[in-house]
PDB file of N, CA and C in Angstrom:
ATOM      1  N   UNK A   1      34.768  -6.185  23.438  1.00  0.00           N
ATOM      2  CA  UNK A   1      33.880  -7.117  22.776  1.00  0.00           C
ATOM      3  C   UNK A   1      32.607  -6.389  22.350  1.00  0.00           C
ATOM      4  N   UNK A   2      32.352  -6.689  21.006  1.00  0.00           N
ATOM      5  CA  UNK A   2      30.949  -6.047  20.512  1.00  0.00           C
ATOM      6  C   UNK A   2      30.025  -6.759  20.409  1.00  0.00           C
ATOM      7  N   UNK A   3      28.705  -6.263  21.043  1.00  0.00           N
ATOM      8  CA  UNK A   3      27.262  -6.912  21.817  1.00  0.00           C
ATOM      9  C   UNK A   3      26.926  -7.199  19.729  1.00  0.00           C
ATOM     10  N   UNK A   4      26.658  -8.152  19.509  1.00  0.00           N
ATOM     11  CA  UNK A   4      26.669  -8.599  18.500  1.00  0.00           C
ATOM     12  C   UNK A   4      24.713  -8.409  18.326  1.00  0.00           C
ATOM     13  N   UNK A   5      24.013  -8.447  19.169  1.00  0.00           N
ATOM     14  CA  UNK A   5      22.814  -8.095  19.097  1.00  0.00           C
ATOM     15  C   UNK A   5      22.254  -6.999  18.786  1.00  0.00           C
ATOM     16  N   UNK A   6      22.637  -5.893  19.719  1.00  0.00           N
ATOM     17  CA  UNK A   6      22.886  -4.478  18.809  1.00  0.00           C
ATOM     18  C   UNK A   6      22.989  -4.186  17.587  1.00  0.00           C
ATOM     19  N   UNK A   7      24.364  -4.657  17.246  1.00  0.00           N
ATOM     20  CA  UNK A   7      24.939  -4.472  15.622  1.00  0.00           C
ATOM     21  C   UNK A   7      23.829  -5.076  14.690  1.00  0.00           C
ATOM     22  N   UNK A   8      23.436  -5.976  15.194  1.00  0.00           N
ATOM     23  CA  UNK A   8      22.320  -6.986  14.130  1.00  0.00           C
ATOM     24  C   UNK A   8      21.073  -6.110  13.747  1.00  0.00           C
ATOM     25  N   UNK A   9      20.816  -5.599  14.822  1.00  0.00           N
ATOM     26  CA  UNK A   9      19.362  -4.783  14.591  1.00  0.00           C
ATOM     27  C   UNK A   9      19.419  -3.170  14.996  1.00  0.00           C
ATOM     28  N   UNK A  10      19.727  -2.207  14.257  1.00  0.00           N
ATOM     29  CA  UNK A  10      19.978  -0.846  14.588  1.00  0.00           C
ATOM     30  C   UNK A  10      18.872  -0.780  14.505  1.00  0.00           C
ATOM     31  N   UNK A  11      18.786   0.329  16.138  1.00  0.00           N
ATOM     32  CA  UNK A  11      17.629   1.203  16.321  1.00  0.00           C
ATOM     33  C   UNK A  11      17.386   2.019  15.517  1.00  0.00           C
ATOM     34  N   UNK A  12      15.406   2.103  15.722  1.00  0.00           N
ATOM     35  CA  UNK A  12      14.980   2.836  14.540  1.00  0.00           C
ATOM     36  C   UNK A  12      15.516   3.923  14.693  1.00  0.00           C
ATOM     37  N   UNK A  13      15.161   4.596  13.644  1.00  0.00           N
ATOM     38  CA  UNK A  13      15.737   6.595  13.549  1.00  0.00           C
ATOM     39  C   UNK A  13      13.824   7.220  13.531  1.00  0.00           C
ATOM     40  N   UNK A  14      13.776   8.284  14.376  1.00  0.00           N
ATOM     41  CA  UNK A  14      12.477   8.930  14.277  1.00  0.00           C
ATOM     42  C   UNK A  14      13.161  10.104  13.848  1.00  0.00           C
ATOM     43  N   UNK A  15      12.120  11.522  13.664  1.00  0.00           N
ATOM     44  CA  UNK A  15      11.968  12.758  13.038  1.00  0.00           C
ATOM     45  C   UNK A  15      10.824  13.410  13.386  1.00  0.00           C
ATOM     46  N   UNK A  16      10.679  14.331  13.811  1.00  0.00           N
ATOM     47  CA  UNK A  16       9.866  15.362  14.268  1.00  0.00           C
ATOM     48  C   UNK A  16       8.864  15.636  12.802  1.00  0.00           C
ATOM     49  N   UNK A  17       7.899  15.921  12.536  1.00  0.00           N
ATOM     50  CA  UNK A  17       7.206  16.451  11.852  1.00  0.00           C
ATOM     51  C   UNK A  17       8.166  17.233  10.995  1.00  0.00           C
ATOM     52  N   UNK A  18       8.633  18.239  11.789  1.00  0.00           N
ATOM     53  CA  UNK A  18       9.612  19.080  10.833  1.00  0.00           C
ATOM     54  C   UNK A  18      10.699  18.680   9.504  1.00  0.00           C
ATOM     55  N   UNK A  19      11.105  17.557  10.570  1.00  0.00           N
ATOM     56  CA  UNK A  19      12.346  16.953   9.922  1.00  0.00           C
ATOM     57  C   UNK A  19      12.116  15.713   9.210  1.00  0.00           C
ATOM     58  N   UNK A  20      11.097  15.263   9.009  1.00  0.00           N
ATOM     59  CA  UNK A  20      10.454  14.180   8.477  1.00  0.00           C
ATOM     60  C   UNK A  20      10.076  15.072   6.772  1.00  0.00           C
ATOM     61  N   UNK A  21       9.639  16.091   7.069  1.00  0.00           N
ATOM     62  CA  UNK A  21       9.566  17.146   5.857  1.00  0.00           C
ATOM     63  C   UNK A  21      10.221  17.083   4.703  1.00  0.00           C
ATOM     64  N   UNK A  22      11.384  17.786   5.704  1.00  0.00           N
ATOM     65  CA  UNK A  22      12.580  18.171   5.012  1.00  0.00           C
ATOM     66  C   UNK A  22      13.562  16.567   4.346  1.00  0.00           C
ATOM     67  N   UNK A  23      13.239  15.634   5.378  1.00  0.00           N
ATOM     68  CA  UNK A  23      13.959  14.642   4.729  1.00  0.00           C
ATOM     69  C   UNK A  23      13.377  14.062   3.440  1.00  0.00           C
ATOM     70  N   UNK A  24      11.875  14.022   3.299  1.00  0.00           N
ATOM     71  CA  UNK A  24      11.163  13.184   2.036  1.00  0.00           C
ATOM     72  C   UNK A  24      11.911  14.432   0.986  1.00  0.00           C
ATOM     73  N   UNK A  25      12.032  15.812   0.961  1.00  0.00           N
ATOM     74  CA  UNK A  25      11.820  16.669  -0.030  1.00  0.00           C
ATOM     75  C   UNK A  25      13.402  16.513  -0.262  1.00  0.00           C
ATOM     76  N   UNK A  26      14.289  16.564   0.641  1.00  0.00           N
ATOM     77  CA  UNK A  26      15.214  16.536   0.130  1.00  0.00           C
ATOM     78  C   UNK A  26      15.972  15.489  -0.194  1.00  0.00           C
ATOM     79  N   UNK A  27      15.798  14.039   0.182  1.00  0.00           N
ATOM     80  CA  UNK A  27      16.007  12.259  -0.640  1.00  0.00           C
ATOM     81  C   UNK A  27      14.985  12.575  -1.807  1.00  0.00           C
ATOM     82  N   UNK A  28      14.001  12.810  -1.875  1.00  0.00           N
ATOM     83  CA  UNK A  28      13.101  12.142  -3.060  1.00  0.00           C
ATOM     84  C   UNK A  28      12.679  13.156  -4.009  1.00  0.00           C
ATOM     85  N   UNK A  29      13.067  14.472  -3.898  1.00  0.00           N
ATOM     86  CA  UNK A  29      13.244  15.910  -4.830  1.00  0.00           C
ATOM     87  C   UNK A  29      11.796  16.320  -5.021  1.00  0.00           C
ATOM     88  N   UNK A  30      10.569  16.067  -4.092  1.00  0.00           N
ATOM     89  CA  UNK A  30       9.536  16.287  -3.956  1.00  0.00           C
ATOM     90  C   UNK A  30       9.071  17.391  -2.959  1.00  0.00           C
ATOM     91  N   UNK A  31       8.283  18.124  -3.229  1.00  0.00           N
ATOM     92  CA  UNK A  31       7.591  18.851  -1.847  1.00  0.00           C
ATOM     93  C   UNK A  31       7.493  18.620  -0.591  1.00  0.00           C
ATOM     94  N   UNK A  32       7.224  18.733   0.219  1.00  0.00           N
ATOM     95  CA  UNK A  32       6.261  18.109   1.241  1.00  0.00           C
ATOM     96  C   UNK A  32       6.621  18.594   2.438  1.00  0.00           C
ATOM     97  N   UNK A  33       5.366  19.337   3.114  1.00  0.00           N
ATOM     98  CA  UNK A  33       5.679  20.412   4.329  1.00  0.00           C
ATOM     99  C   UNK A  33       4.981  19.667   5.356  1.00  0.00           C
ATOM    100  N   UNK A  34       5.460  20.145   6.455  1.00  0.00           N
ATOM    101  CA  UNK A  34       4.627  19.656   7.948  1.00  0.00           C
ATOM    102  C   UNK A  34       3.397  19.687   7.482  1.00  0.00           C
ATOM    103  N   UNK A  35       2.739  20.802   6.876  1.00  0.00           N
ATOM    104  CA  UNK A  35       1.297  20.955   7.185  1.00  0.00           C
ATOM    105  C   UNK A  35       1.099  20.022   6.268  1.00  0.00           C
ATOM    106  N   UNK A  36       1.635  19.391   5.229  1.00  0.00           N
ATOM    107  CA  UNK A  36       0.954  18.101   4.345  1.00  0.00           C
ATOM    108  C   UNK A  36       0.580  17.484   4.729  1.00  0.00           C
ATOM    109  N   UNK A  37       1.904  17.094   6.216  1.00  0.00           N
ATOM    110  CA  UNK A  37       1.955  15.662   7.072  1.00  0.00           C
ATOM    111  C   UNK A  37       0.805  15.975   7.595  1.00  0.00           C
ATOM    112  N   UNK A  38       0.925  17.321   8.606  1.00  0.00           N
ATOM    113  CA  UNK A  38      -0.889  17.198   9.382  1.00  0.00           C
ATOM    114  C   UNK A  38      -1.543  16.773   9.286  1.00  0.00           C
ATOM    115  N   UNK A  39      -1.909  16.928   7.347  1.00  0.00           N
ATOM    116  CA  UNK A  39      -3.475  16.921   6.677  1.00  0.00           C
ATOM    117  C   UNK A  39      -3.275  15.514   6.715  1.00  0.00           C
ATOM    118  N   UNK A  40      -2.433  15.008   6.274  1.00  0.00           N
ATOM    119  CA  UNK A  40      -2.711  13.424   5.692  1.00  0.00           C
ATOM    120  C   UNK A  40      -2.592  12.571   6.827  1.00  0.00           C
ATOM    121  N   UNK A  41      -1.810  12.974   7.819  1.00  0.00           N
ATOM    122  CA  UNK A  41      -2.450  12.187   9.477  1.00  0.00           C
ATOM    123  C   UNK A  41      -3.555  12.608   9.749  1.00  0.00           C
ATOM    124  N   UNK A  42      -4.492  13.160   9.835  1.00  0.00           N
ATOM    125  CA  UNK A  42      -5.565  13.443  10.158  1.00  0.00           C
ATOM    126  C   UNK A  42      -6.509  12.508   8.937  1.00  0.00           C
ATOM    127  N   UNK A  43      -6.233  12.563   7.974  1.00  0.00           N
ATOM    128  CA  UNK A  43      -7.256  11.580   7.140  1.00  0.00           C
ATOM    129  C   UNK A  43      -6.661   9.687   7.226  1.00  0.00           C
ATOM    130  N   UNK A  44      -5.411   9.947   7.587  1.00  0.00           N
ATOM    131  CA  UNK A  44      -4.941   8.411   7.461  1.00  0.00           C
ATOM    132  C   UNK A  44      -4.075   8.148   6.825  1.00  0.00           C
ATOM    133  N   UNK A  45      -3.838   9.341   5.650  1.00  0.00           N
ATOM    134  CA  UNK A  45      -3.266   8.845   4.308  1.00  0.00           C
ATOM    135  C   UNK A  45      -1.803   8.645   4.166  1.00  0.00           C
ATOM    136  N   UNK A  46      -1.059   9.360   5.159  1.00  0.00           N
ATOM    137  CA  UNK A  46       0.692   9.683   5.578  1.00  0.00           C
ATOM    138  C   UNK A  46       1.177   8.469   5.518  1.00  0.00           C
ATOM    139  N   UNK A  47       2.539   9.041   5.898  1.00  0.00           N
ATOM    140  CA  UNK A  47       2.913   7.901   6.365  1.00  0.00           C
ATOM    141  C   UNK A  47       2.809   7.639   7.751  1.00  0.00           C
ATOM    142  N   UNK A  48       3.654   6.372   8.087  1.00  0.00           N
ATOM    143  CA  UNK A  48       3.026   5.814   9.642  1.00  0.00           C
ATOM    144  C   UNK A  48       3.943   6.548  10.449  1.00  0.00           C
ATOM    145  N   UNK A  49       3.678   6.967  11.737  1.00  0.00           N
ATOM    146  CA  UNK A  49       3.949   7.921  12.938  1.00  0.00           C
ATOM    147  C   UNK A  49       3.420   7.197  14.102  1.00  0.00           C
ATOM    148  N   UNK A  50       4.401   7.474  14.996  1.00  0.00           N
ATOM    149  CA  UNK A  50       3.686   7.412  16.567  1.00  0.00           C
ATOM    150  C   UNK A  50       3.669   8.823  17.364  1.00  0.00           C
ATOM    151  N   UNK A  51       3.321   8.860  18.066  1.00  0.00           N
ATOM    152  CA  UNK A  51       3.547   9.932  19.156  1.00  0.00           C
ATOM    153  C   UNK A  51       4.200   9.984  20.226  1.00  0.00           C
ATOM    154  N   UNK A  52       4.838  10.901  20.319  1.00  0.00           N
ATOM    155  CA  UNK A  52       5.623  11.020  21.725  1.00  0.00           C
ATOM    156  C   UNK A  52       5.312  11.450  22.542  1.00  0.00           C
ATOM    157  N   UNK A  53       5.410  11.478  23.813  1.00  0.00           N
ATOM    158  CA  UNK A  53       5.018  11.864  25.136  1.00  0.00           C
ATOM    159  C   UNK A  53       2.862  12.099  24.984  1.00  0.00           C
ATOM    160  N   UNK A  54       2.437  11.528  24.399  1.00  0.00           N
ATOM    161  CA  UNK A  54       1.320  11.050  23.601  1.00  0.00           C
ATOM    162  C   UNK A  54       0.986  12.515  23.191  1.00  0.00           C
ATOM    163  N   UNK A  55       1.991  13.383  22.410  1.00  0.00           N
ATOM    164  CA  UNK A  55       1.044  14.834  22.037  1.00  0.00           C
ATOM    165  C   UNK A  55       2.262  14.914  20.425  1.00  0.00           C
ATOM    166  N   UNK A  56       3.445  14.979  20.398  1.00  0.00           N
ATOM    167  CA  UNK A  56       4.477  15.375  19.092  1.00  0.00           C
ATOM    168  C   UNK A  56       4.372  13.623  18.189  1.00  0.00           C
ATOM    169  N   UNK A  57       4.045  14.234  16.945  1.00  0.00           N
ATOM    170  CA  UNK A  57       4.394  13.076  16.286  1.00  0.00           C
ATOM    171  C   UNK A  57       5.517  12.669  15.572  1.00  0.00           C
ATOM    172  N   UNK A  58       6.206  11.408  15.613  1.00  0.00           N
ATOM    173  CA  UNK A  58       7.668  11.221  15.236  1.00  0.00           C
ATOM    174  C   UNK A  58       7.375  10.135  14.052  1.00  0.00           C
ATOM    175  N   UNK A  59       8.488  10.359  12.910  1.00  0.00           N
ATOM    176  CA  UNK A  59       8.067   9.268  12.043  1.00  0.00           C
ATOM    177  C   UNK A  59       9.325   8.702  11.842  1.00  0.00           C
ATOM    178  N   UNK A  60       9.377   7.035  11.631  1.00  0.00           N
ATOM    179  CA  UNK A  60      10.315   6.447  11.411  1.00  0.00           C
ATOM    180  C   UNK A  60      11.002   6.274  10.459  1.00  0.00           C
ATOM    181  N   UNK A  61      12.225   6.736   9.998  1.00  0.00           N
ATOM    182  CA  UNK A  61      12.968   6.866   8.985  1.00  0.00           C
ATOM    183  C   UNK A  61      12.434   5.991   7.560  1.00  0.00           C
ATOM    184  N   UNK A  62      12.346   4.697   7.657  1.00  0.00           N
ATOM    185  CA  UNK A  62      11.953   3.685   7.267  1.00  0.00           C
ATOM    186  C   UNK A  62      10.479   4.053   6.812  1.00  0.00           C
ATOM    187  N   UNK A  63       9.612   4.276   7.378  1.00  0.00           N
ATOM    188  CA  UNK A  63       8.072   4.652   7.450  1.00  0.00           C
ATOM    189  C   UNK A  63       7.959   5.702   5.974  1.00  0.00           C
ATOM    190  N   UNK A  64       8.905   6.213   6.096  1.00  0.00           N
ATOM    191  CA  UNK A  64       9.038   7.546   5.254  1.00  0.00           C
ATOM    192  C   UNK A  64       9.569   7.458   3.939  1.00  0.00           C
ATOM    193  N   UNK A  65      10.692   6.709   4.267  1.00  0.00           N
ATOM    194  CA  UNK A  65      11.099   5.705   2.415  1.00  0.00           C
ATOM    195  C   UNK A  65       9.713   4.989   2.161  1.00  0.00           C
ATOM    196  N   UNK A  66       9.284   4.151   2.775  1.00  0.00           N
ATOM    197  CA  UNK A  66       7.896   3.718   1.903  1.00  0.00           C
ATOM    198  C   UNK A  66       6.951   4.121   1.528  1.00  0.00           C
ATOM    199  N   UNK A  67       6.593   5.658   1.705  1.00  0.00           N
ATOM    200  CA  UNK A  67       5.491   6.013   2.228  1.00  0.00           C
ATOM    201  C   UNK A  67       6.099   7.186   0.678  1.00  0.00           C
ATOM    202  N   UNK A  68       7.289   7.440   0.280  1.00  0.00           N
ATOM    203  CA  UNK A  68       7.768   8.958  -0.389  1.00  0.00           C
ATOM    204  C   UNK A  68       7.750   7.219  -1.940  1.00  0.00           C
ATOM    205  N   UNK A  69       8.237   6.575  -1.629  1.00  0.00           N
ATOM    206  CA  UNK A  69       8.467   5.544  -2.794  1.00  0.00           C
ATOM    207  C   UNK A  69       6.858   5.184  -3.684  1.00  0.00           C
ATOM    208  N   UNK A  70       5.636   5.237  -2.732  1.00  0.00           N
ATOM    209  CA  UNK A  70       4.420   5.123  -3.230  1.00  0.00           C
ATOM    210  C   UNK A  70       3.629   6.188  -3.828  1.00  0.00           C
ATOM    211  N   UNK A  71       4.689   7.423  -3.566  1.00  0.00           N
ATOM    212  CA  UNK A  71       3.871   8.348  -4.186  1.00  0.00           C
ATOM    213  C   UNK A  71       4.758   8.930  -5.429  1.00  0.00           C
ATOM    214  N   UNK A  72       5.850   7.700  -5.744  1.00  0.00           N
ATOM    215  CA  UNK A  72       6.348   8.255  -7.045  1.00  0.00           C
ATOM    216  C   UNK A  72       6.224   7.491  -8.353  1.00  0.00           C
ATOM    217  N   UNK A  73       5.332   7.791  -9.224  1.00  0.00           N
ATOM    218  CA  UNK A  73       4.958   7.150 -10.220  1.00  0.00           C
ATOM    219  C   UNK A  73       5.716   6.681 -11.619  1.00  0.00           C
ATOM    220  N   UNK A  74       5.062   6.635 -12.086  1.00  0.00           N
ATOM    221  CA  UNK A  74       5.626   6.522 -13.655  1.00  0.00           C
ATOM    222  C   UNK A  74       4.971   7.455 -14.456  1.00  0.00           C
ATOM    223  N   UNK A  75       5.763   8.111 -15.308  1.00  0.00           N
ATOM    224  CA  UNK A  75       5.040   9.234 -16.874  1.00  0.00           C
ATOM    225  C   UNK A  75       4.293   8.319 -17.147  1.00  0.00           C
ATOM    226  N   UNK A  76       3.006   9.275 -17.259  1.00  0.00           N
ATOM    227  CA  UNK A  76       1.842   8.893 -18.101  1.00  0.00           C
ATOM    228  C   UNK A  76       2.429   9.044 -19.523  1.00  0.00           C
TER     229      UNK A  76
END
Protein backbone atom coordinates (compact mmCIF):
# COMPACT_ATOMS: atom_id res chain seq x y z
CA UNK A 1 0.00 0.00 0.00
CA UNK A 2 1.25 3.51 -0.99
CA UNK A 3 1.31 6.28 1.90
CA UNK A 4 -0.72 8.47 -0.39
CA UNK A 5 0.59 11.57 1.65
CA UNK A 6 4.04 11.27 0.56
CA UNK A 7 3.17 10.88 -3.10
CA UNK A 8 1.00 14.14 -2.75
CA UNK A 9 3.77 16.32 -1.59
CA UNK A 10 7.47 15.38 -2.73
CA UNK A 11 10.17 16.47 -0.67
CA UNK A 12 11.98 19.45 -1.48
CA UNK A 13 15.33 18.84 -3.50
CA UNK A 14 18.33 21.16 -2.01
CA UNK A 15 21.94 21.78 -3.73
CA UNK A 16 25.06 22.83 -2.34
CA UNK A 17 26.25 26.16 -3.59
CA UNK A 18 28.18 24.22 -6.08
CA UNK A 19 25.46 22.42 -7.56
CA UNK A 20 22.91 25.04 -7.42
CA UNK A 21 25.55 26.70 -10.01
CA UNK A 22 25.84 24.31 -12.25
CA UNK A 23 22.11 23.58 -12.30
CA UNK A 24 20.82 27.42 -13.16
CA UNK A 25 23.75 27.41 -16.03
CA UNK A 26 23.00 24.34 -17.29
CA UNK A 27 18.59 24.43 -17.35
CA UNK A 28 18.66 28.11 -18.22
CA UNK A 29 22.01 28.39 -20.68
CA UNK A 30 23.22 31.25 -18.43
CA UNK A 31 26.40 31.76 -16.32
CA UNK A 32 26.40 31.62 -12.88
CA UNK A 33 29.22 30.50 -10.44
CA UNK A 34 29.25 29.88 -6.64
CA UNK A 35 31.02 33.04 -6.20
CA UNK A 36 27.88 34.92 -7.92
CA UNK A 37 25.75 33.05 -5.40
CA UNK A 38 28.13 34.38 -2.51
CA UNK A 39 27.94 37.92 -3.74
CA UNK A 40 24.25 38.04 -4.15
CA UNK A 41 23.59 36.23 -0.66
CA UNK A 42 25.50 38.55 0.98
CA UNK A 43 23.55 41.61 -0.55
CA UNK A 44 20.09 39.73 -0.54
CA UNK A 45 19.71 39.63 -4.11
CA UNK A 46 19.96 35.46 -4.85
CA UNK A 47 17.93 33.32 -4.70
CA UNK A 48 16.39 31.95 -1.40
CA UNK A 49 18.76 29.43 0.64
CA UNK A 50 18.88 28.08 4.05
CA UNK A 51 21.75 26.78 5.82
CA UNK A 52 22.80 23.67 6.97
CA UNK A 53 24.26 22.58 10.03
CA UNK A 54 23.94 26.63 10.42
CA UNK A 55 27.42 27.19 8.32
CA UNK A 56 26.84 25.42 4.17
CA UNK A 57 24.19 27.00 2.25
CA UNK A 58 21.61 24.76 0.35
CA UNK A 59 19.15 26.05 -2.19
CA UNK A 60 15.89 24.63 -3.06
CA UNK A 61 15.42 23.33 -6.41
CA UNK A 62 12.26 25.33 -6.78
CA UNK A 63 13.97 28.59 -5.20
CA UNK A 64 16.25 28.43 -8.18
CA UNK A 65 13.64 28.07 -11.14
CA UNK A 66 12.24 31.34 -9.79
CA UNK A 67 14.97 33.09 -9.00
CA UNK A 68 16.99 31.96 -12.92
CA UNK A 69 13.18 32.77 -14.57
CA UNK A 70 13.48 36.60 -13.15
CA UNK A 71 16.56 37.19 -14.48
CA UNK A 72 15.56 36.29 -18.02
CA UNK A 73 14.26 39.07 -19.97
CA UNK A 74 13.00 40.09 -23.14
CA UNK A 75 15.25 41.78 -26.32
CA UNK A 76 15.34 45.21 -25.98
Amino acid sequence: MQDTKSAAQPQPRYLNRAGAASYVTQKYGFPCSEQTLAKLAVKGQGPQFKRANGRFAVYPVAGLDAWAVTRIVEPA
